[in-house]
PDB file of N, CA and C in Angstrom:
ATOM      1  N   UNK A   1     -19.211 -16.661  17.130  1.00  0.00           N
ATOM      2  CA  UNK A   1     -17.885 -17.213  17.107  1.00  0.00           C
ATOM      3  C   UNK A   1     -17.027 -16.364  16.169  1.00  0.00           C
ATOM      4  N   UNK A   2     -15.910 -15.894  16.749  1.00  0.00           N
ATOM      5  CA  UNK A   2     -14.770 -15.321  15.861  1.00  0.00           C
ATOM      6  C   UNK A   2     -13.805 -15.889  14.677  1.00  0.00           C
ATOM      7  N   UNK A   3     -13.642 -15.767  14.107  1.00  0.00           N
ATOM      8  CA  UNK A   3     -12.928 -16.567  12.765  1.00  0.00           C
ATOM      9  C   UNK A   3     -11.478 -14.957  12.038  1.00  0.00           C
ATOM     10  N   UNK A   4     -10.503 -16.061  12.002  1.00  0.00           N
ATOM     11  CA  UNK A   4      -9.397 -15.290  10.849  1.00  0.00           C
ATOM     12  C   UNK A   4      -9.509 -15.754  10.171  1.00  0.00           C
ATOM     13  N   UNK A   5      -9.465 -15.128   9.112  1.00  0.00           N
ATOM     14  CA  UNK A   5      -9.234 -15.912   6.965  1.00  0.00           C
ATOM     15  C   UNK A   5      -7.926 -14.514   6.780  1.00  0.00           C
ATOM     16  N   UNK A   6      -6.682 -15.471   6.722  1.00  0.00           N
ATOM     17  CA  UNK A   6      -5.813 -15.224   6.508  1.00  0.00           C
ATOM     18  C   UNK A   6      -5.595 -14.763   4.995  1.00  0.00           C
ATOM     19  N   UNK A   7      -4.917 -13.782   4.577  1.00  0.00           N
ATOM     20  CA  UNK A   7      -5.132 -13.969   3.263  1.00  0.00           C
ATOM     21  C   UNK A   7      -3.592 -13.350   2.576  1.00  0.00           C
ATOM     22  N   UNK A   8      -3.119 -13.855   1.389  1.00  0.00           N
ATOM     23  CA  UNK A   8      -1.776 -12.872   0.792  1.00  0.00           C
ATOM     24  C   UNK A   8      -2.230 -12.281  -0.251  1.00  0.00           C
ATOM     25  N   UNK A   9      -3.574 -12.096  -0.780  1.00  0.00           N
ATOM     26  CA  UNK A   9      -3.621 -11.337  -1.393  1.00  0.00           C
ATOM     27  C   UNK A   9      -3.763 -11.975  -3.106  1.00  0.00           C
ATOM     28  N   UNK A  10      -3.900 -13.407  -2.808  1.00  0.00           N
ATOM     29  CA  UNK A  10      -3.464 -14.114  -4.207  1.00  0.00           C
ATOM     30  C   UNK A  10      -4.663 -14.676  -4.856  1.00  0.00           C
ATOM     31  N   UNK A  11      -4.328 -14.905  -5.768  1.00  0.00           N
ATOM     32  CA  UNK A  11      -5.486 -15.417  -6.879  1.00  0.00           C
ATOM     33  C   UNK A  11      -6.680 -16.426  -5.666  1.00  0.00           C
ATOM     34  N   UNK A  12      -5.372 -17.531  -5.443  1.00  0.00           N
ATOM     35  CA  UNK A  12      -5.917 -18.588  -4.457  1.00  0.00           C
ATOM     36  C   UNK A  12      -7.364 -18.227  -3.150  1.00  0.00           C
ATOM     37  N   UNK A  13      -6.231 -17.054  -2.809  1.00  0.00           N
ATOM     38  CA  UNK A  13      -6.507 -16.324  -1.415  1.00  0.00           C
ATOM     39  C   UNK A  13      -8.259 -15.855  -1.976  1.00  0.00           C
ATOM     40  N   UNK A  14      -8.610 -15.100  -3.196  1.00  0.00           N
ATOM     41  CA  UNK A  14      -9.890 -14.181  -3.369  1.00  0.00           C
ATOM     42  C   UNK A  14     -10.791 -15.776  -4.003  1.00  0.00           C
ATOM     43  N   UNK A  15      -9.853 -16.582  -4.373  1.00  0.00           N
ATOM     44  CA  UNK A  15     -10.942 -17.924  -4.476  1.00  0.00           C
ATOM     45  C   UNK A  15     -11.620 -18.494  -3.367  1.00  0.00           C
ATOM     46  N   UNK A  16     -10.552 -18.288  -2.211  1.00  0.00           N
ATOM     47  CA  UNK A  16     -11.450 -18.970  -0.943  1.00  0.00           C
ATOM     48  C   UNK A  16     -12.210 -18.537  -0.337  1.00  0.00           C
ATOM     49  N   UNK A  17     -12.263 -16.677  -0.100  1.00  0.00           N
ATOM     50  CA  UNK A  17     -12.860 -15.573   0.045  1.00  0.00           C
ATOM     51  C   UNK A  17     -14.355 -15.553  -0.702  1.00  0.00           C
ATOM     52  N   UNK A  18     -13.974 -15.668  -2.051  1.00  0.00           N
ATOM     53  CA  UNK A  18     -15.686 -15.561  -3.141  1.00  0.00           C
ATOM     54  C   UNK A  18     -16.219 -16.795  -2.933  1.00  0.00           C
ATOM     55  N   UNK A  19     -15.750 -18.372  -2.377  1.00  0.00           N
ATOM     56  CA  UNK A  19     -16.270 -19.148  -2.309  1.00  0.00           C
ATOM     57  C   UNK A  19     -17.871 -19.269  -1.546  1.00  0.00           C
ATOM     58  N   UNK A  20     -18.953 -18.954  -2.073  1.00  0.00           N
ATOM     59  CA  UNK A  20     -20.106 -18.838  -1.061  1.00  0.00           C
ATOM     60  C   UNK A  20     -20.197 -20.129  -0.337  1.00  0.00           C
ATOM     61  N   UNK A  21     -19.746 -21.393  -1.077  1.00  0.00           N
ATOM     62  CA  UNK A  21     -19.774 -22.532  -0.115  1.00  0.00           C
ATOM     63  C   UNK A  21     -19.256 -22.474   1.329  1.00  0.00           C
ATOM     64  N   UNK A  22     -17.846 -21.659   0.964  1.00  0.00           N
ATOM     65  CA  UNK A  22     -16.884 -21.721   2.046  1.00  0.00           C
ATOM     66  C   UNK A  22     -17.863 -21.027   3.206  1.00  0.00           C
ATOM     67  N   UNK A  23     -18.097 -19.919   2.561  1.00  0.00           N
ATOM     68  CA  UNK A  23     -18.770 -18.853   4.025  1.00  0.00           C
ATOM     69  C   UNK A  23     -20.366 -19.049   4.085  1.00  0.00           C
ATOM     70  N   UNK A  24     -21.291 -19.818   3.526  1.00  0.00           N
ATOM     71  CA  UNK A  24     -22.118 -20.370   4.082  1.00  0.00           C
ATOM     72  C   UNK A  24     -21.528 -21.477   5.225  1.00  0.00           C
ATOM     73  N   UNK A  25     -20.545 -22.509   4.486  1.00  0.00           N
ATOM     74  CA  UNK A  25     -20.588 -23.348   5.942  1.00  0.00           C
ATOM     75  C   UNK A  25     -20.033 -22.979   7.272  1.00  0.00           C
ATOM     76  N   UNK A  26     -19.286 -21.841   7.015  1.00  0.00           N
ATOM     77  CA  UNK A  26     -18.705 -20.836   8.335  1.00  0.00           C
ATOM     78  C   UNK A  26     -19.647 -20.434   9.546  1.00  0.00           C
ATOM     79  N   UNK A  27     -20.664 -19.854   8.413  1.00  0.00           N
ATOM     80  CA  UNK A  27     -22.032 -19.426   9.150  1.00  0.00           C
ATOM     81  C   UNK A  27     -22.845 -20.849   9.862  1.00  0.00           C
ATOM     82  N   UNK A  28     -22.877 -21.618   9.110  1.00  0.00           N
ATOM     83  CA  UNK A  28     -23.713 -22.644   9.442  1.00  0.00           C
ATOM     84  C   UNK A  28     -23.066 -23.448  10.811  1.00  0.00           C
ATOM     85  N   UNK A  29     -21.678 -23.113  11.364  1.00  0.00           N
ATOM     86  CA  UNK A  29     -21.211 -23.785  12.259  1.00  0.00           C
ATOM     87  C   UNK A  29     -20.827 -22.651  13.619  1.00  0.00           C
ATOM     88  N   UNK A  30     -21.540 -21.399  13.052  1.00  0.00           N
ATOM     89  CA  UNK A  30     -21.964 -20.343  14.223  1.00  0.00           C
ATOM     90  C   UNK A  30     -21.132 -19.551  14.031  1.00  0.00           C
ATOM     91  N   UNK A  31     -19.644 -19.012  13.113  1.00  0.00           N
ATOM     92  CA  UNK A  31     -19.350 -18.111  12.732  1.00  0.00           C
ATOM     93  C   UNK A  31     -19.517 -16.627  12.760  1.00  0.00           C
ATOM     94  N   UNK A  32     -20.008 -15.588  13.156  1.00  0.00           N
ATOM     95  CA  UNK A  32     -20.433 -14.595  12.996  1.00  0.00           C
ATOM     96  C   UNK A  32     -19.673 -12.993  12.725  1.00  0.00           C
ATOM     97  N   UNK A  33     -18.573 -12.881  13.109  1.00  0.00           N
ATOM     98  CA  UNK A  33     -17.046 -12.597  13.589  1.00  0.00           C
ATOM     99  C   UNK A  33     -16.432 -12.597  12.483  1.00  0.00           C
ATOM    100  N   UNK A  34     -15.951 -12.562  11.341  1.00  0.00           N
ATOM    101  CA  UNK A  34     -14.381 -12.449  10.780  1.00  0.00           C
ATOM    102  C   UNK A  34     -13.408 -11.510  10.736  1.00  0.00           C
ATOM    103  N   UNK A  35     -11.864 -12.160  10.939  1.00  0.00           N
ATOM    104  CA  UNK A  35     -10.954 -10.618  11.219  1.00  0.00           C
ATOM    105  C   UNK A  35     -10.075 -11.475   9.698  1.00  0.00           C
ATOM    106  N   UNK A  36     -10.539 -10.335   8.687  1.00  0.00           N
ATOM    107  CA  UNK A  36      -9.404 -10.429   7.478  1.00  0.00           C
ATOM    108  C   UNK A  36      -8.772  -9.887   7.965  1.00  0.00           C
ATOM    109  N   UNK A  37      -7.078 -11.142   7.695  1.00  0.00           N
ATOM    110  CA  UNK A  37      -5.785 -10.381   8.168  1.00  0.00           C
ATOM    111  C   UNK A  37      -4.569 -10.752   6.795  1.00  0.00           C
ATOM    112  N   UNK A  38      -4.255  -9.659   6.540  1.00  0.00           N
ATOM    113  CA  UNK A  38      -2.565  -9.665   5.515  1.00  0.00           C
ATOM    114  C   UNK A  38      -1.701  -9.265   6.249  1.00  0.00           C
ATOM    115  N   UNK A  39      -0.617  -9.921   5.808  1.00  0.00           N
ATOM    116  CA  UNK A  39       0.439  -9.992   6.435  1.00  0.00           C
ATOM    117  C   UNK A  39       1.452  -9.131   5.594  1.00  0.00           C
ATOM    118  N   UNK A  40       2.089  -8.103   5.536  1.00  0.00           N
ATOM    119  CA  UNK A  40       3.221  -7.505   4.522  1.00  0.00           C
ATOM    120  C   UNK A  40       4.232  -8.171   4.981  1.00  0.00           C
ATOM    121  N   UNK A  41       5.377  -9.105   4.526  1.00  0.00           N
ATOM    122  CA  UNK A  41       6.566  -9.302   5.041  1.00  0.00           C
ATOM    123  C   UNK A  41       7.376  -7.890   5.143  1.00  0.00           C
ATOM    124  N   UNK A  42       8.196  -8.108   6.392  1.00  0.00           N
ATOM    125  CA  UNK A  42       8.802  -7.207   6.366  1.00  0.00           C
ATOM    126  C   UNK A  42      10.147  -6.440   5.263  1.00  0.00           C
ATOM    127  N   UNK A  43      10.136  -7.698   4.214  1.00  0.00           N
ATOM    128  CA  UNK A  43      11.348  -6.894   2.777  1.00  0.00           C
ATOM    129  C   UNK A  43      10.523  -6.461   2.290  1.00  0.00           C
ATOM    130  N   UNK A  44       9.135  -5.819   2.027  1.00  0.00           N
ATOM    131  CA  UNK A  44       8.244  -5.806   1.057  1.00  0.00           C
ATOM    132  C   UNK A  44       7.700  -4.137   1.856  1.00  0.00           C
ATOM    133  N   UNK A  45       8.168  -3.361   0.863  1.00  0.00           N
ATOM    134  CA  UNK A  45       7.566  -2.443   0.753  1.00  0.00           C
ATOM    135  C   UNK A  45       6.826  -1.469  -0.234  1.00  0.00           C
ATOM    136  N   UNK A  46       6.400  -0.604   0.395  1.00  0.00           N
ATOM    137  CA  UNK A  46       5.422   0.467  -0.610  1.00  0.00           C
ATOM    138  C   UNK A  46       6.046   0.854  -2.055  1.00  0.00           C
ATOM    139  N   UNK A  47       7.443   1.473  -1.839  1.00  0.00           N
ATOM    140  CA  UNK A  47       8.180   2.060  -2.764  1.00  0.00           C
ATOM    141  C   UNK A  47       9.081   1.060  -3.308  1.00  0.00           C
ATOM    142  N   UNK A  48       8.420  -0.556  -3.784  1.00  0.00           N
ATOM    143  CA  UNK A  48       9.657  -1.010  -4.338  1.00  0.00           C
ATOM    144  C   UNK A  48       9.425  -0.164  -5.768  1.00  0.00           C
ATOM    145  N   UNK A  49      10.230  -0.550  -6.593  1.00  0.00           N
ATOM    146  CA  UNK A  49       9.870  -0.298  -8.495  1.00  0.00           C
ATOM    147  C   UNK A  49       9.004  -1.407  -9.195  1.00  0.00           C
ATOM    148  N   UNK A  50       8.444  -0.830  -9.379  1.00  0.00           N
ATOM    149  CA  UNK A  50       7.513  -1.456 -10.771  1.00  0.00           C
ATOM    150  C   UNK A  50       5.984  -1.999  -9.848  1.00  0.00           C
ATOM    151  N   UNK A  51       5.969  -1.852  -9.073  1.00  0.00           N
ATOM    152  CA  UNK A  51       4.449  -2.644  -8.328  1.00  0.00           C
ATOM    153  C   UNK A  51       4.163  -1.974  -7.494  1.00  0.00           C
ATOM    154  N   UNK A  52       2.616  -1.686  -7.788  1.00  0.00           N
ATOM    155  CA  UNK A  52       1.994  -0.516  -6.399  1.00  0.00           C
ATOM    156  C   UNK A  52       1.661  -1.789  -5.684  1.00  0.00           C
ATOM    157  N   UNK A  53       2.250  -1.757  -4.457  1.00  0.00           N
ATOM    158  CA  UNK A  53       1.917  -3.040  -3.495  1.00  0.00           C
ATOM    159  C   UNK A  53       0.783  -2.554  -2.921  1.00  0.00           C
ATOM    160  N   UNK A  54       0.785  -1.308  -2.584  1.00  0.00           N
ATOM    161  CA  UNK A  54      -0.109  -0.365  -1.399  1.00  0.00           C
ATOM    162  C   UNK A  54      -1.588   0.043  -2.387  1.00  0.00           C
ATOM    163  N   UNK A  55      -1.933   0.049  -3.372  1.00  0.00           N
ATOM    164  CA  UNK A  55      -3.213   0.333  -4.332  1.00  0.00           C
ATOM    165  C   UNK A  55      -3.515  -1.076  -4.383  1.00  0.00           C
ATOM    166  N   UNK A  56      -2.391  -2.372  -4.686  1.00  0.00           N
ATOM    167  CA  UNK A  56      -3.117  -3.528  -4.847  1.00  0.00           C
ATOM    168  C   UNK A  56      -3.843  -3.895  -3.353  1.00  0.00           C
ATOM    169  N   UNK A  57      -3.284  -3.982  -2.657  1.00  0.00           N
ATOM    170  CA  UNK A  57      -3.790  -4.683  -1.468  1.00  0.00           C
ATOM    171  C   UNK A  57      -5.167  -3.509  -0.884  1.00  0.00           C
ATOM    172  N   UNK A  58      -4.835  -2.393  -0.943  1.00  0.00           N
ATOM    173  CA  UNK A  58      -6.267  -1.287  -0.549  1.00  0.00           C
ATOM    174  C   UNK A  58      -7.379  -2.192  -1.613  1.00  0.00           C
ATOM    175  N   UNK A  59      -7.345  -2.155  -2.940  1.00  0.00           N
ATOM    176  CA  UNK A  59      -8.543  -2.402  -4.084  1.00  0.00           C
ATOM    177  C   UNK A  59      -8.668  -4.087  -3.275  1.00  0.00           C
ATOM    178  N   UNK A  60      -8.046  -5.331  -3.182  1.00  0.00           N
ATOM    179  CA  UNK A  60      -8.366  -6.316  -2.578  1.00  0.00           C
ATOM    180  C   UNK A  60      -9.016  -6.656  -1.334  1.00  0.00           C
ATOM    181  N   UNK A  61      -8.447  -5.704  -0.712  1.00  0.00           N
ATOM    182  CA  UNK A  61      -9.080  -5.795   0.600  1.00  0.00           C
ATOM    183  C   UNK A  61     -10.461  -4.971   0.734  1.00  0.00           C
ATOM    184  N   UNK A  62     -10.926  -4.343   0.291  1.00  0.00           N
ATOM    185  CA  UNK A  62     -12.055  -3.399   0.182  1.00  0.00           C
ATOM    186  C   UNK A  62     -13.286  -4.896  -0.533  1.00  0.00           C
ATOM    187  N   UNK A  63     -12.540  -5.272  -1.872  1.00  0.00           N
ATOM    188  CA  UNK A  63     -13.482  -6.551  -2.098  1.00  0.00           C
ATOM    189  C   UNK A  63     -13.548  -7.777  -1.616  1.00  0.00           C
ATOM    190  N   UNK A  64     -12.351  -8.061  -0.649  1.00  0.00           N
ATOM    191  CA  UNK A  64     -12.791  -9.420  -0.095  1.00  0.00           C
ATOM    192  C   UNK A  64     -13.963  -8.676   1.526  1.00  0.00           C
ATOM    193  N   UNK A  65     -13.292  -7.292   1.931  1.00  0.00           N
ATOM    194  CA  UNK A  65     -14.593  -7.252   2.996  1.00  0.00           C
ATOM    195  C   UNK A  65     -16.044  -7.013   2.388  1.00  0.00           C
ATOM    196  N   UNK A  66     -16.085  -6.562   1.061  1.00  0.00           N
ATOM    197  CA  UNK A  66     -17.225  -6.560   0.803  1.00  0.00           C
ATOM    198  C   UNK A  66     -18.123  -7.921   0.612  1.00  0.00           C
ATOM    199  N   UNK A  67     -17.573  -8.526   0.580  1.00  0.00           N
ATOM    200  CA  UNK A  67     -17.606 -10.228  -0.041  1.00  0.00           C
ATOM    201  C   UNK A  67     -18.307 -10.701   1.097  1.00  0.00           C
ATOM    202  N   UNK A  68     -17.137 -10.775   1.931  1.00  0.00           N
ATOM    203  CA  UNK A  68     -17.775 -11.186   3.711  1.00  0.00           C
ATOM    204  C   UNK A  68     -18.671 -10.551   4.106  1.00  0.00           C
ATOM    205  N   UNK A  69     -18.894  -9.019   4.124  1.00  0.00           N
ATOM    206  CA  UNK A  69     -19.889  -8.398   5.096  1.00  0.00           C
ATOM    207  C   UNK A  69     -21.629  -8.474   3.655  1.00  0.00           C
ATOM    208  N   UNK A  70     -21.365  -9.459   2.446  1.00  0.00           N
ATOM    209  CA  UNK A  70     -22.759  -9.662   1.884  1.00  0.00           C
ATOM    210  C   UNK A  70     -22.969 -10.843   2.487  1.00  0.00           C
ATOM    211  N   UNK A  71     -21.827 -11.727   2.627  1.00  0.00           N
ATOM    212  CA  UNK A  71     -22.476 -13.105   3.240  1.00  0.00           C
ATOM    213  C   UNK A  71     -22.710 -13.077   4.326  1.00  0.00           C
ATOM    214  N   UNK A  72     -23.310 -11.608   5.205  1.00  0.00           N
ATOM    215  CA  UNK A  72     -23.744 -11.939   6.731  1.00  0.00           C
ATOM    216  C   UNK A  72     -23.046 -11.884   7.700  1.00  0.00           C
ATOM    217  N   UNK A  73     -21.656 -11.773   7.467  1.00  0.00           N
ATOM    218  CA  UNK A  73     -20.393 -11.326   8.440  1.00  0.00           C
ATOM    219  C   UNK A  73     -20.498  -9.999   8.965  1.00  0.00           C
ATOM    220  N   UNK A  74     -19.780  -9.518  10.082  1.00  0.00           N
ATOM    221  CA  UNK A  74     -19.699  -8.609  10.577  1.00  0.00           C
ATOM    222  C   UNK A  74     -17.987  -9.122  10.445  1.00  0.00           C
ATOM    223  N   UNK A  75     -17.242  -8.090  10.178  1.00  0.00           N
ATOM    224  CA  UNK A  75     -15.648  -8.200   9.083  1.00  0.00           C
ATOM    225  C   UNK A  75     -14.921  -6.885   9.867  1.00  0.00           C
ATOM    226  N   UNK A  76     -13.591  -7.519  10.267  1.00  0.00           N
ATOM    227  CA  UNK A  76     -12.909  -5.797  10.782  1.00  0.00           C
ATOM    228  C   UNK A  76     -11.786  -6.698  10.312  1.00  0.00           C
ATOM    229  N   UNK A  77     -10.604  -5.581   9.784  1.00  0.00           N
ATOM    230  CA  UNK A  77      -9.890  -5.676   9.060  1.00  0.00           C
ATOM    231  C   UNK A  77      -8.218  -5.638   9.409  1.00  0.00           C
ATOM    232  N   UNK A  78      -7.477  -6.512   9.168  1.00  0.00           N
ATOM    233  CA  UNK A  78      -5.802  -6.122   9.968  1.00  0.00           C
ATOM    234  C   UNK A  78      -4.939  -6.104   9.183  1.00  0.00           C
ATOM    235  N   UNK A  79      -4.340  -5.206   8.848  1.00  0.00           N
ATOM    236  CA  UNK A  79      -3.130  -5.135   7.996  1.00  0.00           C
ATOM    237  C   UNK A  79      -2.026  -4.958   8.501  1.00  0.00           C
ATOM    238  N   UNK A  80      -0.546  -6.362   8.710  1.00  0.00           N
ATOM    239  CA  UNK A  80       0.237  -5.954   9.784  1.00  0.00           C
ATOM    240  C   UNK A  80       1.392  -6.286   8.967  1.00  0.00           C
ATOM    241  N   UNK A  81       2.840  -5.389   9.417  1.00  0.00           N
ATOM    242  CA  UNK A  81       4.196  -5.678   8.942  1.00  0.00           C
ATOM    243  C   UNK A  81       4.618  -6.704   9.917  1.00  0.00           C
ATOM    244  N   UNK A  82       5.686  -8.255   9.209  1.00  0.00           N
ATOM    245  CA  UNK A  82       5.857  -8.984  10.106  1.00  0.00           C
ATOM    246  C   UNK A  82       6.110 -10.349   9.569  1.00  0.00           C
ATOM    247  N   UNK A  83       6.116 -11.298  10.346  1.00  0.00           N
ATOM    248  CA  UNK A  83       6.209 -13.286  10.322  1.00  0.00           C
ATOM    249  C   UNK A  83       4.950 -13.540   9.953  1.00  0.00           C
ATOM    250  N   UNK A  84       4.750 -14.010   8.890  1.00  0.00           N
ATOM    251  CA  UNK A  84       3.561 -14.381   8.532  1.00  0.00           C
ATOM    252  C   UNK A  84       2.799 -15.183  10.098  1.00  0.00           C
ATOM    253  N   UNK A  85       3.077 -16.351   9.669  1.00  0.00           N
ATOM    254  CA  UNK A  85       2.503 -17.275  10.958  1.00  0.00           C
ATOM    255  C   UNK A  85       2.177 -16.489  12.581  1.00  0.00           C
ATOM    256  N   UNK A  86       3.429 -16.383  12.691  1.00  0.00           N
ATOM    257  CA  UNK A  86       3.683 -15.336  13.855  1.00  0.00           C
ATOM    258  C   UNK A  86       2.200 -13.726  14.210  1.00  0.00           C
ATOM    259  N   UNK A  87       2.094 -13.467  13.036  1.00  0.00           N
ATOM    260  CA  UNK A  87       1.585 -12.355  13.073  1.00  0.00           C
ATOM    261  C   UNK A  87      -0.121 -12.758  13.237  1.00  0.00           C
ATOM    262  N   UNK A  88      -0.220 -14.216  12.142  1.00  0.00           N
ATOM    263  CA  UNK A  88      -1.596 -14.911  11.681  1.00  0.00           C
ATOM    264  C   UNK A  88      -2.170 -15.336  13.480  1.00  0.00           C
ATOM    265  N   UNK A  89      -1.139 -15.806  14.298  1.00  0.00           N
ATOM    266  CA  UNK A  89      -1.373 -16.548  15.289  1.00  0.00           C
ATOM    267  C   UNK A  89      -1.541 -15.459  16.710  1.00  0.00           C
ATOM    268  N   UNK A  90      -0.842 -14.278  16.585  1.00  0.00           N
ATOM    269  CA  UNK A  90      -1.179 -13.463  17.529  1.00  0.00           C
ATOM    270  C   UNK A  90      -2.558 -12.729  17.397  1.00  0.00           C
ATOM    271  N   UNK A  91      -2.943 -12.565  16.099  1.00  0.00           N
ATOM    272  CA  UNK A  91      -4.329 -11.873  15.944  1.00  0.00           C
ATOM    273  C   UNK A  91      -5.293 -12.545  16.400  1.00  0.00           C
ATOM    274  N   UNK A  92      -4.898 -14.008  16.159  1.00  0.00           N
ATOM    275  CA  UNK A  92      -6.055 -14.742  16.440  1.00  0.00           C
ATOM    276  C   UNK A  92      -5.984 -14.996  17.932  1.00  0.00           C
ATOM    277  N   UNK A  93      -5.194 -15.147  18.882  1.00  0.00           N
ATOM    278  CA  UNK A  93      -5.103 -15.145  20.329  1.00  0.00           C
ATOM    279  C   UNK A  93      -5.443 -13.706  20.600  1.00  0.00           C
ATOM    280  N   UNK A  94      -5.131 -12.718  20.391  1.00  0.00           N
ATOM    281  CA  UNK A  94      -5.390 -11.627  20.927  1.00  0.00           C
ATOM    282  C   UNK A  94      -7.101 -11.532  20.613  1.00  0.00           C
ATOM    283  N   UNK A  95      -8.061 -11.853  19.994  1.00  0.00           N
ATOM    284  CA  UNK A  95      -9.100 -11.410  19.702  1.00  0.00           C
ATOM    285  C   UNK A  95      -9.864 -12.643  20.031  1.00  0.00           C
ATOM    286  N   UNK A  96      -9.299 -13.630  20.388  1.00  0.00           N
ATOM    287  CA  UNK A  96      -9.891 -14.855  21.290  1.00  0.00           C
ATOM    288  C   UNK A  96     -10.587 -15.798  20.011  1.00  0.00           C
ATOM    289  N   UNK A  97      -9.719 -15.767  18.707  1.00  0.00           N
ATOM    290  CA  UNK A  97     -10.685 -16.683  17.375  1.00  0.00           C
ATOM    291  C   UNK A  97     -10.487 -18.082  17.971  1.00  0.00           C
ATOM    292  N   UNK A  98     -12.346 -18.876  17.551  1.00  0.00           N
ATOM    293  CA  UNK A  98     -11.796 -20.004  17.371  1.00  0.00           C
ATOM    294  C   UNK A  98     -11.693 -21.039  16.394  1.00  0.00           C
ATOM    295  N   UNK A  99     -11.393 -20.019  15.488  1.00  0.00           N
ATOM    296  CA  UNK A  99     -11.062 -20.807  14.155  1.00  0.00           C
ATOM    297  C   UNK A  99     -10.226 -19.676  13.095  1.00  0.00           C
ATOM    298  N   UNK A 100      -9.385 -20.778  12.735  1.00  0.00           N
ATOM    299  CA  UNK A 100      -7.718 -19.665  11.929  1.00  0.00           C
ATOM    300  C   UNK A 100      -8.240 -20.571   9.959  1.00  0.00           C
ATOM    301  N   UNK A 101      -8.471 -19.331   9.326  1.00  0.00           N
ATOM    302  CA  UNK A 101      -8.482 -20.195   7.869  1.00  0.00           C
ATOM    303  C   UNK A 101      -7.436 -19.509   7.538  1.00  0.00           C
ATOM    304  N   UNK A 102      -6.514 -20.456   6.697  1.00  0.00           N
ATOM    305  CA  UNK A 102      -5.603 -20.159   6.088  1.00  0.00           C
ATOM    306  C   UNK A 102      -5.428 -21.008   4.630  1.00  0.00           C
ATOM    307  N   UNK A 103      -5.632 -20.054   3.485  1.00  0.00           N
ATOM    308  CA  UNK A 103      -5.492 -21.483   2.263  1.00  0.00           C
ATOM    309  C   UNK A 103      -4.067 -21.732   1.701  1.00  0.00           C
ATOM    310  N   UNK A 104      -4.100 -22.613   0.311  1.00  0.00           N
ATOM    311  CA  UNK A 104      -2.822 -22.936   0.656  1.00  0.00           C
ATOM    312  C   UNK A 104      -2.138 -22.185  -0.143  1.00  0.00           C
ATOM    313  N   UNK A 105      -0.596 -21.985  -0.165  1.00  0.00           N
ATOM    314  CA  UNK A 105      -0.135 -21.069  -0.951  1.00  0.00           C
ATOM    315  C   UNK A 105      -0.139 -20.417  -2.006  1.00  0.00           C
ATOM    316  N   UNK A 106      -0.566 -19.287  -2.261  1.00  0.00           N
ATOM    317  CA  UNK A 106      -0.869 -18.788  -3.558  1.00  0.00           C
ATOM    318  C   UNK A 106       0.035 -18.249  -4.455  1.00  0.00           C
ATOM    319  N   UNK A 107       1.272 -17.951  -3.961  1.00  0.00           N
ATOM    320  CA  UNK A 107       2.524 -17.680  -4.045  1.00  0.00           C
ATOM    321  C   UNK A 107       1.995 -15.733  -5.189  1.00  0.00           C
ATOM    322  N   UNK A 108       1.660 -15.089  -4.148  1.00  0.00           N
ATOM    323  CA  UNK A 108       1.717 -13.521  -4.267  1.00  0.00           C
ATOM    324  C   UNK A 108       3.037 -12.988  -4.669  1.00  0.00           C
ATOM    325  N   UNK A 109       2.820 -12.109  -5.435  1.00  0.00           N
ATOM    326  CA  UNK A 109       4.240 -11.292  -5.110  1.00  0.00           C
ATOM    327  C   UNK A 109       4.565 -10.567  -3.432  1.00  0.00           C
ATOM    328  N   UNK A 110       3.273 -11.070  -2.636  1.00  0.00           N
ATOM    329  CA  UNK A 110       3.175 -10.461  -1.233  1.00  0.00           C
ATOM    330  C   UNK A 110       4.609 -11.354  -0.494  1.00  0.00           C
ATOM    331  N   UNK A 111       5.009 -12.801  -0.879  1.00  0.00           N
ATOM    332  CA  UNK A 111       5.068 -13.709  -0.339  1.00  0.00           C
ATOM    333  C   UNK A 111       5.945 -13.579   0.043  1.00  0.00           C
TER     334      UNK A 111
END
């Protein structure tokens, strides 16, 4: 079974990610599949001042797939400019998930 774990990148977001509870019971309900997906809004870019957006999210995303692919996942990865929701909901139709995690706001500077 395919699964999205939506993520912005936030404190919240790598809590639900490291949770082994969370992704044991994923597995335990036939899980096998995850597509980590971030969303960049589209005002949010590489070259604002003062914040490497593009080093934070590479170093995060490298450890939340490492995270997933120890707990037994097989993990492919989407990084898209766009509508959050919008973007969360086409990945998951296009790749046929049947299950969307999304936690609750972590309020990123991604956001």
């Amino acid at each position: 079974m395919k699964a999205v774990l939506a993520t912005d990148l936030s404190a919240a977001s790598e809590a639900t990610i490291e949770n082994e509870t969370c992704l044991e019971c994923l597995g335990r309900i036939g899980v096998d599949e995850m597509h980590l997906v971030t969303v960049i809004p589209s005002n949010v870019h590489a070259g604002m001042p003062g914040i490497d957006f593009e080093n934070r999210r590479r170093k995060a995303i490298a450890n939340y797939e490492r995270v997933i692919e120890r707990a037994g996942f097989d993990v492919d990865v989407h990084v898209v400019r766009g509508t959050p929701h919008r973007r969360i909901r086409g990945i998951a139709e296009t790749i046929g998930a049947s299950l969307t995690i999304v936690g609750s706001r972590g309020k990123s500077p991604l956001e």
